[in-house]
Protein backbone atom coordinates (compact mmCIF):
# COMPACT_ATOMS: atom_id res chain seq x y z
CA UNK A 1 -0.65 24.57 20.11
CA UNK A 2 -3.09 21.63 20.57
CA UNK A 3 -5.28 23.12 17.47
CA UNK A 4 -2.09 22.89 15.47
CA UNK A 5 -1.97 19.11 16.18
CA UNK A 6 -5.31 18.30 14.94
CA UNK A 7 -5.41 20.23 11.98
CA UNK A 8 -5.50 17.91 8.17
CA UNK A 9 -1.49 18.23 7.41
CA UNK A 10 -0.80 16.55 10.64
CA UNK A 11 -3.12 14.36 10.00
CA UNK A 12 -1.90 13.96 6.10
CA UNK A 13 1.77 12.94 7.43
CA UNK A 14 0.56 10.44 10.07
CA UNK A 15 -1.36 8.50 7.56
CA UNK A 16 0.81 8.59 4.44
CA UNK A 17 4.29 8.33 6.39
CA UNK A 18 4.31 6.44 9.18
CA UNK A 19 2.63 3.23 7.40
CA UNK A 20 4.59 3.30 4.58
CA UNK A 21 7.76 3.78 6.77
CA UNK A 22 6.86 0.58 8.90
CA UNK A 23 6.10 -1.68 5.53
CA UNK A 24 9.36 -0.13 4.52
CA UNK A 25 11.60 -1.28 7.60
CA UNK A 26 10.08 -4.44 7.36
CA UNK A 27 10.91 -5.13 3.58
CA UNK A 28 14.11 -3.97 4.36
CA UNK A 29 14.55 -6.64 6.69
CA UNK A 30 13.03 -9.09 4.52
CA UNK A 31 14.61 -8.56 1.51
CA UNK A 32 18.50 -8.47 3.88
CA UNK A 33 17.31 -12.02 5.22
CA UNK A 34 17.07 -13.61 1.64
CA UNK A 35 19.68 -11.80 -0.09
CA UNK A 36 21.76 -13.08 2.99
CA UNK A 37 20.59 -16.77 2.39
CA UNK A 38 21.05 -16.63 -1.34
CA UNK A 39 24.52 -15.41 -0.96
CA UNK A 40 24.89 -18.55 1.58
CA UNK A 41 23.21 -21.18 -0.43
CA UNK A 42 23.01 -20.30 -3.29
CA UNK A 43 19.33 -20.82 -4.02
CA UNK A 44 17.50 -19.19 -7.05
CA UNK A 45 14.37 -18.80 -4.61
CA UNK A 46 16.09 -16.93 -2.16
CA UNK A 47 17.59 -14.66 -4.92
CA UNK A 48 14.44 -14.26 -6.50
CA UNK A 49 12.08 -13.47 -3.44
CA UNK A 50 15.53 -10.82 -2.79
CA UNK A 51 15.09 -8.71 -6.26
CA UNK A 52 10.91 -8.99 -5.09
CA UNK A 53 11.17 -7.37 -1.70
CA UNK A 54 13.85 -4.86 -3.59
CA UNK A 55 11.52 -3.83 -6.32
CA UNK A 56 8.84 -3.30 -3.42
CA UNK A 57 11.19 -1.60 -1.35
CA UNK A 58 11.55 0.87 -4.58
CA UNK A 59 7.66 1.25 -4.96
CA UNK A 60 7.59 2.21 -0.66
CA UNK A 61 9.82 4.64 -1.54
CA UNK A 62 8.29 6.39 -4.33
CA UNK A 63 5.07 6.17 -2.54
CA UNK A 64 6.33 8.07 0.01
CA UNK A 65 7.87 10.19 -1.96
CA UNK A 66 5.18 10.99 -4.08
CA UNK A 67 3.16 12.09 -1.41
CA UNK A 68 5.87 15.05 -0.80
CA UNK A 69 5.85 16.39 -3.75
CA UNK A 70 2.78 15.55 -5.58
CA UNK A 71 1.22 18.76 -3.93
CA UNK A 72 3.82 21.14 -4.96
C-alpha cells in the first residue's frame, strides 16, 4: 500500500492538481471581490481587473483539465 503512494501517477496528480486548484480558489476569490466592487461603484477598473481574473480562471481550468485528458 505504501509502494502505491510513491509511485509517478501519485506523484503526477499532486503536482498538476493541487497547485492549480489553490491558484484557482484564489482567483475565484479575486475575481468575486472586484466584480462585487464594480457592481457597487461602478468603476471600469474594477470591471476590468473582474473579466482578467475570469479569463485566468478559464485558463486554470483548462490547465487542469488538460492534464486529464491529454494522456488518453
Amino acid at each position: 500500500m505504501i509502494k502505491m503512494l510513491f509511485q509517478a501517477g501519485f506523484v503526477d496528480i499532486f503536482i498538476n492538481m493541487i497547485p492549480p486548484s489553490i491558484i484557482l480558489i484564489l482567483t475565484i476569490f479575486f475575481c468575486t471581490f472586484f466584480s462585487k466592487n464594480y457592481f457597487k461603484t461602478k468603476y471600469k477598473m474594477f470591471g476590468y481587473l473582474s473579466l482578467f481574473y475570469l479569463t485566468y480562471i478559464l485558463s486554470v481550468i483548462t490547465m487542469i483539465m488538460s492534464f486529464f485528458f491529454w494522456k488518453i
